[in-house]
Protein backbone atom coordinates (compact mmCIF):
# COMPACT_ATOMS: atom_id res chain seq x y z
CA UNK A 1 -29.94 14.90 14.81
CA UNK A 2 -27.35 15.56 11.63
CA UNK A 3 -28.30 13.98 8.57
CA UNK A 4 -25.14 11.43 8.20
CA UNK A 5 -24.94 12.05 4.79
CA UNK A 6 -25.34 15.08 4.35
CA UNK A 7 -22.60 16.74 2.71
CA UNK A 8 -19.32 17.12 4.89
CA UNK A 9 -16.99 19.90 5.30
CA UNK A 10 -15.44 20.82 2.19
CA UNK A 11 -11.45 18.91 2.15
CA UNK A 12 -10.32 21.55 -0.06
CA UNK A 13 -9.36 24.62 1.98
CA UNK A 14 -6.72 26.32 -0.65
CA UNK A 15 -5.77 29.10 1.93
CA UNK A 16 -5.33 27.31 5.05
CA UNK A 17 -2.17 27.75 6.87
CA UNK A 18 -2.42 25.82 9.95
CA UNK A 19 -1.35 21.95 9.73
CA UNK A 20 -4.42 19.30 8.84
CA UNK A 21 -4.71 17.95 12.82
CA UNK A 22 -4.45 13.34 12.19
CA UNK A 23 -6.33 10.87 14.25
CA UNK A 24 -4.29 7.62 13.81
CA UNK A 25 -6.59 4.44 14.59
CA UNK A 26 -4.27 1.52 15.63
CA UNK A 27 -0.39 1.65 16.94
CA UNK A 28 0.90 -1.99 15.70
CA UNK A 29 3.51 -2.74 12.70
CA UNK A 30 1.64 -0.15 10.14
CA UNK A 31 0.74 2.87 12.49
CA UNK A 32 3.87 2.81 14.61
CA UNK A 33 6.71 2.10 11.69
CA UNK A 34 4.87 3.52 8.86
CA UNK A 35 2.24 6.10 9.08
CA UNK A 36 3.04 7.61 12.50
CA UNK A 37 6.78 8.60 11.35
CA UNK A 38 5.59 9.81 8.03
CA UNK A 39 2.84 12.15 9.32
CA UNK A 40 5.12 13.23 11.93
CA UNK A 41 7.73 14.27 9.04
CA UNK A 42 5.45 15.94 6.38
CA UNK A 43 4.77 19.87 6.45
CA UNK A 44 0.91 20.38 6.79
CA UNK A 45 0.56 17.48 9.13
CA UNK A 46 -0.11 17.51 12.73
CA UNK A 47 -0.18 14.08 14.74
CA UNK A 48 -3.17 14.47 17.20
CA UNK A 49 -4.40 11.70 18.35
CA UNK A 50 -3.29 7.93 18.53
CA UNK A 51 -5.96 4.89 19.35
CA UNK A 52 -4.78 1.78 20.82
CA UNK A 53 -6.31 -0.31 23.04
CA UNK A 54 -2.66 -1.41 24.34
CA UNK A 55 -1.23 0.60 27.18
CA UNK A 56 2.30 -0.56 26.69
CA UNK A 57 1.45 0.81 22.84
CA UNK A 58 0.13 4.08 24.20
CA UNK A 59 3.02 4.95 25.94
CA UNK A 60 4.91 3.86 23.12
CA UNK A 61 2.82 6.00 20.81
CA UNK A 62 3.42 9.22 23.63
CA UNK A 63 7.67 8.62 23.89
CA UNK A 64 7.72 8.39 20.28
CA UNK A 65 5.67 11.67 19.79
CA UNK A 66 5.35 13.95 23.05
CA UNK A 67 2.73 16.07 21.46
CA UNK A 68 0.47 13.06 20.37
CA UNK A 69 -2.82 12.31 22.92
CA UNK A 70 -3.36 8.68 23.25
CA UNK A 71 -7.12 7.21 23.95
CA UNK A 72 -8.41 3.67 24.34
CA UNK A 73 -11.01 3.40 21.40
CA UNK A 74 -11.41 4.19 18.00
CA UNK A 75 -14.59 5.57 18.62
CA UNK A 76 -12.75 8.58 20.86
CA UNK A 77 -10.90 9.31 17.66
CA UNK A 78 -14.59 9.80 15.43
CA UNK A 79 -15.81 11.75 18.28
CA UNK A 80 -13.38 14.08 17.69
CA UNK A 81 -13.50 14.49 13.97
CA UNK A 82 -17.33 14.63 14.68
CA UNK A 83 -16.53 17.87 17.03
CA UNK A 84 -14.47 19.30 14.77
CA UNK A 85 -11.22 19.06 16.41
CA UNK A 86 -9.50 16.46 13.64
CA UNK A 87 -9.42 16.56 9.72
CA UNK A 88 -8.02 13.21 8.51
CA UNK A 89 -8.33 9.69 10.10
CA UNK A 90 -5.63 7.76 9.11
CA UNK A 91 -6.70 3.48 9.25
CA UNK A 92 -3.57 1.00 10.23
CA UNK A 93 -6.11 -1.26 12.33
CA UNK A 94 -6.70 -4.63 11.33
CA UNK A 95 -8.46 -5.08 7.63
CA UNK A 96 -11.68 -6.77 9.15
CA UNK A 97 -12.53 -3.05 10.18
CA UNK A 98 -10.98 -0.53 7.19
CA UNK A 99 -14.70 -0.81 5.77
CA UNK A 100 -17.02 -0.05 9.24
CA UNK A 101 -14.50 2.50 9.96
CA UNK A 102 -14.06 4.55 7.02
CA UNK A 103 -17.55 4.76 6.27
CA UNK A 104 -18.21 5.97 10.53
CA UNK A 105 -14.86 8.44 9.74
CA UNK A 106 -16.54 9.90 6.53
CA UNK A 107 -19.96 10.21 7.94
CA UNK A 108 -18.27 12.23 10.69
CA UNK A 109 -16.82 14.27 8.49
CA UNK A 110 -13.02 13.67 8.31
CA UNK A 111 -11.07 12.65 5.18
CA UNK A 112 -9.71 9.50 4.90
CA UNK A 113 -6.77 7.12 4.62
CA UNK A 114 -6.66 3.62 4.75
CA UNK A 115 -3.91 1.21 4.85
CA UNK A 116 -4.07 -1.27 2.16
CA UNK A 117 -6.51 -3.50 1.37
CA UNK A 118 -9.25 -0.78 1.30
CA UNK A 119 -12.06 -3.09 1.51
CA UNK A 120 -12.66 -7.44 1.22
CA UNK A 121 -14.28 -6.39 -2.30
CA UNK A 122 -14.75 -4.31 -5.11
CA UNK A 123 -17.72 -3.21 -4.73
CA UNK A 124 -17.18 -2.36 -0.72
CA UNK A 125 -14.68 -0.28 -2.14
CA UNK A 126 -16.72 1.67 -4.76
CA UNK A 127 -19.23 1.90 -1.74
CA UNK A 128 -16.86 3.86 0.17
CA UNK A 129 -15.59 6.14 -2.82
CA UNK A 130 -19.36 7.24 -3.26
CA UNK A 131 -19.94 8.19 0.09
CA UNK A 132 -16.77 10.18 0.16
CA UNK A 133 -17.90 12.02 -3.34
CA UNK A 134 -21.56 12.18 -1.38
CA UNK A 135 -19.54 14.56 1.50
CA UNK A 136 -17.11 15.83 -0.70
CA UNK A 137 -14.47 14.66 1.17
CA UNK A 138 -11.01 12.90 0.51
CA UNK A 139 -10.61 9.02 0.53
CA UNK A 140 -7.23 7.13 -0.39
CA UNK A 141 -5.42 3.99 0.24
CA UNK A 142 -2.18 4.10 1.61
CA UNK A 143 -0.06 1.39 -1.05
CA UNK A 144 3.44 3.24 -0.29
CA UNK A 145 5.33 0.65 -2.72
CA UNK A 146 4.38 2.77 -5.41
CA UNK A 147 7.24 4.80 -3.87
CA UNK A 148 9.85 2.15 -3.21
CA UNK A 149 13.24 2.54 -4.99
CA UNK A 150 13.33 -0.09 -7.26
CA UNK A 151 9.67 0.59 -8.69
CA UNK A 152 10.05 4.52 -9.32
CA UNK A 153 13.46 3.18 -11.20
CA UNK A 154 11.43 1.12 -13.26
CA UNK A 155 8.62 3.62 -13.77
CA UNK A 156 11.70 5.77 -15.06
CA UNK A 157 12.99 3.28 -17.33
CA UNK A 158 9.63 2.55 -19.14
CA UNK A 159 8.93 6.46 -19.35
CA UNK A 160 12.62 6.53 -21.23
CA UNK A 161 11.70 3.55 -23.43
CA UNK A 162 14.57 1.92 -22.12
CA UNK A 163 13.00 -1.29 -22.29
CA UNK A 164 11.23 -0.85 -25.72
CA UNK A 165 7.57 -2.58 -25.67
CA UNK A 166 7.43 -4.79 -22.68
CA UNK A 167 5.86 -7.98 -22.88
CA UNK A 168 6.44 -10.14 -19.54
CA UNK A 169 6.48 -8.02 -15.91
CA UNK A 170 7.52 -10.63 -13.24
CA UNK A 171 7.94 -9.18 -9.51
CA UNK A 172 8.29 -10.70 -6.32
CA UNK A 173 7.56 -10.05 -2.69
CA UNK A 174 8.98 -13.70 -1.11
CA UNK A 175 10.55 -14.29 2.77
CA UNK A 176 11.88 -17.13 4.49
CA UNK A 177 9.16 -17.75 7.25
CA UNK A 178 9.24 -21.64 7.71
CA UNK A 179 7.01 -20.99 11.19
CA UNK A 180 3.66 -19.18 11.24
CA UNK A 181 3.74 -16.05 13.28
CA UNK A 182 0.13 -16.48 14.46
CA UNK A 183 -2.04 -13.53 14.72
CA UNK A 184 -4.83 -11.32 12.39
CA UNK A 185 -2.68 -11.49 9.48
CA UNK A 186 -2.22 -15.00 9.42
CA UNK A 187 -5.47 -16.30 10.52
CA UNK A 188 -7.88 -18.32 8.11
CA UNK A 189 -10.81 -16.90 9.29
CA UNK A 190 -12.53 -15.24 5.73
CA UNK A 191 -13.66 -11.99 7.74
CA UNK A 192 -10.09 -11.22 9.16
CA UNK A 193 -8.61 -10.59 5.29
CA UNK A 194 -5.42 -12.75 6.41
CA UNK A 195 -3.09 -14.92 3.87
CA UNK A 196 -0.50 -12.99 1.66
CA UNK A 197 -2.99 -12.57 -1.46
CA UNK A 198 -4.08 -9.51 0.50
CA UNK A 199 -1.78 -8.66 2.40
CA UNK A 200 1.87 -8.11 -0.11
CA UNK A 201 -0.40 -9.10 -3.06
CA UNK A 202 -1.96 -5.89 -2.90
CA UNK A 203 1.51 -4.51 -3.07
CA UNK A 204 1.88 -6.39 -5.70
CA UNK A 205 -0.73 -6.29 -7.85
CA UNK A 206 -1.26 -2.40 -7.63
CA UNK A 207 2.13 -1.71 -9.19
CA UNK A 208 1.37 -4.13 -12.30
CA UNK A 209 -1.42 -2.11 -12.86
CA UNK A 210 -0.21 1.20 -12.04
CA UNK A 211 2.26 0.29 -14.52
CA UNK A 212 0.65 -1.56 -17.12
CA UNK A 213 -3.47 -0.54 -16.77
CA UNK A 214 -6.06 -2.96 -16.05
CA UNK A 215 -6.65 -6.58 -16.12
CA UNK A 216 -8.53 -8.59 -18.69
CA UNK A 217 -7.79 -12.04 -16.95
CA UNK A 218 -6.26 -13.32 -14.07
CA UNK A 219 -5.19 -17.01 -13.11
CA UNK A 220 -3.59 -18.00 -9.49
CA UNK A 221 -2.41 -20.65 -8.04
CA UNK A 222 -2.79 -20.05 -3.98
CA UNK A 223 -1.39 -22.89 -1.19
CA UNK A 224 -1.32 -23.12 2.38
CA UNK A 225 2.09 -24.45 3.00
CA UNK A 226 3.41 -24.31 6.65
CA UNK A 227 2.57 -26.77 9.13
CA UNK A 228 0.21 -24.98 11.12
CA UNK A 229 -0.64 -22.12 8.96
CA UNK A 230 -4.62 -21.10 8.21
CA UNK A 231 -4.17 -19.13 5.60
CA UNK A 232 -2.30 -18.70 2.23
CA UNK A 233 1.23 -18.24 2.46
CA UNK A 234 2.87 -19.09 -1.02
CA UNK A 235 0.36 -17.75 -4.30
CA UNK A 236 1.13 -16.90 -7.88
CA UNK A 237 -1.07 -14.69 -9.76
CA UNK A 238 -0.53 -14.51 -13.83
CA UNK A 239 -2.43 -10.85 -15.01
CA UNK A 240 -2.98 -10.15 -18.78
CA UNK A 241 -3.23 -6.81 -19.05
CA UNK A 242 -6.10 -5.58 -21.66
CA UNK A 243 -2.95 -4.15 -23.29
CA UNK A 244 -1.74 -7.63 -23.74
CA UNK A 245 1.52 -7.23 -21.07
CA UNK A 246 1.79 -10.52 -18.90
CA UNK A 247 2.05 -9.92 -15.30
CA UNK A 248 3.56 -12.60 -13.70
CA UNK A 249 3.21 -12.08 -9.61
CA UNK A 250 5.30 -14.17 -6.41
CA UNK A 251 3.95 -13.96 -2.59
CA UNK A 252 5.82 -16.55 -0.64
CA UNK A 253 6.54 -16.82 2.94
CA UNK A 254 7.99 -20.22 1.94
CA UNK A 255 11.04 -18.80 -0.09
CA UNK A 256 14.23 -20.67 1.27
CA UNK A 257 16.10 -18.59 -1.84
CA UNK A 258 14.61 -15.50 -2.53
CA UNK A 259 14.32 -14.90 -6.28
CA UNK A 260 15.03 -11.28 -7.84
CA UNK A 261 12.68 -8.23 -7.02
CA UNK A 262 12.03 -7.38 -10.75
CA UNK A 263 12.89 -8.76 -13.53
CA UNK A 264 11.05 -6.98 -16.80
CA UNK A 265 11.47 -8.13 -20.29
CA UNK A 266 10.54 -5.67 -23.22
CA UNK A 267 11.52 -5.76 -26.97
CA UNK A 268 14.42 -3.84 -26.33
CA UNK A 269 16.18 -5.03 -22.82
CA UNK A 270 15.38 -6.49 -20.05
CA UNK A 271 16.00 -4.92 -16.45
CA UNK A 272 16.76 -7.09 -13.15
CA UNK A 273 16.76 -5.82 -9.29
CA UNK A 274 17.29 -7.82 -6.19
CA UNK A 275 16.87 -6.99 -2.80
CA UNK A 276 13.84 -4.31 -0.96
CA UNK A 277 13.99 -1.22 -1.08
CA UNK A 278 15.47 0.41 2.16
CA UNK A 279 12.70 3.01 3.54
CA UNK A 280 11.03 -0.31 5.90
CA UNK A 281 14.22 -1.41 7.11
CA UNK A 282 15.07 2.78 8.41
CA UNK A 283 11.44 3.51 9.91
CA UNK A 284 11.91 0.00 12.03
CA UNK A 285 15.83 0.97 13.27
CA UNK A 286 14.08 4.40 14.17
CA UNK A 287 15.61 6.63 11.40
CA UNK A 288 13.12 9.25 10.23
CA UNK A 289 12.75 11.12 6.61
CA UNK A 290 14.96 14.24 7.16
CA UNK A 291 17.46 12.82 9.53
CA UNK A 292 21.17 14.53 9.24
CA UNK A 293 23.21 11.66 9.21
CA UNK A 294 21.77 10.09 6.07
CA UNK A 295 20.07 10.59 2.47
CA UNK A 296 16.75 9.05 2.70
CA UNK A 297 15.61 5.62 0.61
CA UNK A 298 18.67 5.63 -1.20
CA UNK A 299 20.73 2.26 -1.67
CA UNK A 300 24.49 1.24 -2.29
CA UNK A 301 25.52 0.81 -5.77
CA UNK A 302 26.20 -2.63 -4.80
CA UNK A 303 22.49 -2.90 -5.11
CA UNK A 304 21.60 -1.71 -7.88
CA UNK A 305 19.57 -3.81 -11.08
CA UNK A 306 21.18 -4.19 -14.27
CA UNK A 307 19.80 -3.30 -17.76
CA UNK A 308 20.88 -5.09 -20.85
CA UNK A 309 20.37 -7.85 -23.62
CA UNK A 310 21.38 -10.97 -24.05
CA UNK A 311 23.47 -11.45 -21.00
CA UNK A 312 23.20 -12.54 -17.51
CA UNK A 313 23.23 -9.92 -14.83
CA UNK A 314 24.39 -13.02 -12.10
CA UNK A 315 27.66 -13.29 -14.35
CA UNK A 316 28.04 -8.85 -14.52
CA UNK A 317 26.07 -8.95 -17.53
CA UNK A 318 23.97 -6.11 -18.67
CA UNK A 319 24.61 -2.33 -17.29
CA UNK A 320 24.10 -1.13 -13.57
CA UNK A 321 20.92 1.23 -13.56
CA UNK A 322 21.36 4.04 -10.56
CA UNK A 323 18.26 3.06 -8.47
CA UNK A 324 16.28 6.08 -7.61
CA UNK A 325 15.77 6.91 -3.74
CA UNK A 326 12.51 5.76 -2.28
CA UNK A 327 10.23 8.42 -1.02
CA UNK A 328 7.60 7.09 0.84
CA UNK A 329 7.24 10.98 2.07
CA UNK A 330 6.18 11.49 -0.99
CA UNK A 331 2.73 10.03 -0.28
CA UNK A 332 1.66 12.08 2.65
CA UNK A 333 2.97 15.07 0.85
CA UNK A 334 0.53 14.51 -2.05
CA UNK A 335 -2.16 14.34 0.70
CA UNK A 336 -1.44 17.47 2.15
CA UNK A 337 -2.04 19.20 -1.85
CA UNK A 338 -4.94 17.15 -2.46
CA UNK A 339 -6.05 18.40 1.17
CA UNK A 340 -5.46 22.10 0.13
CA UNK A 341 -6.61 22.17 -3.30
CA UNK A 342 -9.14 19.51 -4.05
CA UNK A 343 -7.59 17.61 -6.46
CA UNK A 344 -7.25 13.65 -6.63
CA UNK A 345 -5.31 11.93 -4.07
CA UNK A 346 -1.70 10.01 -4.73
CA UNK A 347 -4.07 6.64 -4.83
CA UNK A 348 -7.83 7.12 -5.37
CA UNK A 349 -10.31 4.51 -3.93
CA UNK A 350 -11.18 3.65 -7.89
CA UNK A 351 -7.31 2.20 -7.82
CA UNK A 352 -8.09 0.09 -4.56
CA UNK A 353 -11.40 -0.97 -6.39
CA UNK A 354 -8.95 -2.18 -9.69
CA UNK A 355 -6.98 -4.24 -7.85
CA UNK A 356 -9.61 -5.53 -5.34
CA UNK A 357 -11.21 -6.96 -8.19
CA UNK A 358 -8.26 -9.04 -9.89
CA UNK A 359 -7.74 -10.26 -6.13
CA UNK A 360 -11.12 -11.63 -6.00
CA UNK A 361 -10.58 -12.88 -9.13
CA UNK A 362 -7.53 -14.22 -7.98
CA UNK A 363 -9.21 -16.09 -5.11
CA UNK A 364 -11.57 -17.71 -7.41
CA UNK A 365 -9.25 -18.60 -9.98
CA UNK A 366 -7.18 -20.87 -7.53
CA UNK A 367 -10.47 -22.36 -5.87
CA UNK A 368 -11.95 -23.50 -9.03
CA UNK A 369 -8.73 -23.85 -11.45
CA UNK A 370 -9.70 -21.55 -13.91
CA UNK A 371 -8.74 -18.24 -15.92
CA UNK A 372 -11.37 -15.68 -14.42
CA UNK A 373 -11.90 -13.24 -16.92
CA UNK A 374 -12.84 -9.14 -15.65
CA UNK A 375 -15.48 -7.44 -17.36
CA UNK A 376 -14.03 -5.84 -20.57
CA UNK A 377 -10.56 -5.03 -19.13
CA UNK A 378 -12.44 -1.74 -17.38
């Protein structure tokens, strides 16, 4: 019998030519509208195998890619990588599992991604990065709003100093869901991951400190609001970054007016952007990264945020700001490098382990009513 962790197949494999073959565990919203079309779309990646346990998703799965072989379990899909036949597992099952099934995925020697939240903890998370250093192979969590539109024209606006030193970062991810929509995601069972905290607040709470670095303290506010609903749909999370920038973070499913996207207020200027970026609405209509008829994540000018001082960007205030093109390709592409050369992937599992950590604090914060401090800032 193999030693389970022993070391793995090296991930880096600078010469290879031939695509990196994908086992995709799961076929609902995130493996049929996001990661499916994305691997499909990126040079160096081969869609292999699907696992659902759904026939009707199966065949979906097979008209959307003819190539693709569809089994039953997820546990066809390790077999495989544990024959040799697959190099990357790619998690968009339900959260409950991301941890059991990255660490069987690693141990049979595939690299992995997961779809966000990595893990229910820190320290699950720093688990799984260990093992994956322990095999040398790849681990990364798929948080694809790092590529939206209006957050890569932000990035680009603190890189120009357009802002000058920003103090307050407010930004939003709010819907208008007065009726629960039942299922995984919304359940209030504590092993299924649901409520919104985890769910867009990882979203959210990655970009603050992608942008800003880590958290010194975090205070939340967290209610269950719906008639009906088990978990949290409507939380509020205030970060102070050990840099001393506020975060200031909205998940709402409770939002009968939607409030703007971003609104960031430096020294200099402030910027302001409503609306979502456009790459979720495409993938759902069936529009793919490379189609003819269309430039990929990029918005009217109708849309775009405004940039100023002293003014109100509701009453044409402040200047339009082109918003860059979202380019969720971008993340599988960086996959494919990391894949080929051995160098970090687009989002390392010590990210997932940041943020998991100001969402537990998070959680605690709005159960006991208190400012939950983290470590040193680290």
């Amino acid at each position: 019998m193999s030693d389970p962790e022993a070391p793995g197949a090296p991930a880096a494999t600078a010469t290879r030519t031939a695509p990196f073959r994908v086992g995709l565990i799961g076929y609902g919203l995130a493996g049929s509208v996001f990661h499916a079309p994305l691997i499909a779309a990126t040079d160096g990646l081969l869609l292999d195998t699907v696992s659902t346990g759904s026939p009707e998703r199966q065949a979906l799965a097979r008209a959307e890619h003819p190539q693709v072989r569809t089994v039953a379990t997820a546990q066809e899909v390790l077999d495989r990588a544990a024959a040799g036949d697959l190099d990357l597992i790619v998690l968009a099952s339900p959260n409950k599992t991301h941890v059991p099934l990255a660490t069987a995925a690693l141990k049979a020697g595939a690299a992995v991604v997961v779809d966000k939240p990595l893990a229910a903890t820190a320290a699950e998370a720093e688990q799984l990065a260990a093992l994956a250093d322990r095999r040398g192979l790849l681990l990364s969590v798929f948080q694809n709003r790092r590529w939206d539109n209006d957050f890569r024209t932000v990035r680009q606006l603190l890189a120009d100093g357009a802002l000058g030193a920003v103090q307050r970062f407010e930004s939003r991810f709010e819907r208008w869901r007065p009726q629960p929509k039942g299922g995984w995601r919304e359940s209030g069972d504590p092993a299924e991951l649901g409520g919104l905290l985890y769910d867009l607040g990882s979203h959210l709470v990655d970009q603050a400190l992608t942008l800003f670095g880590p958290a010194a303290s975090v205070y939340a506010e967290s209610d269950v609001r719906r008639p009906g609903a088990e978990a949290d749909d409507d939380t509020f999370l205030a970060v102070t970054h050990a840099n001393g920038v506020r975060s200031h973070l909205w998940v709402s499913a409770t939002a009968p007016l939607l409030g703007p996207r971003f609104r960031v207020l430096g020294d200099k200027a402030g910027y302001t952007k409503h609306g979502l970026d456009p790459q979720e609405a495409a993938l759902r209509e069936g529009r793919r990264p490379g189609d003819e008829d269309a430039e990929w994540g990029v918005e009217p000018r109708a849309c775009w945020g405004r940039l100023g001082a002293g003014a109100s960007p509701r009453m044409g205030g402040g200047d339009p700001v082109p918003t860059l093109p979202g380019d969720y390709p971008a993340y599988y592409a960086a996959i494919v490098r990391a894949l080929r050369d051995g160098g970090e992937p687009p989002v390392t599992a010590a990210e997932a382990a940041a943020a998991l950590r100001v969402l537990e604090a998070a959680r605690t914060s709005a159960a006991e009513g208190r400012t939950v401090r983290i470590g040193d800032g680290a």
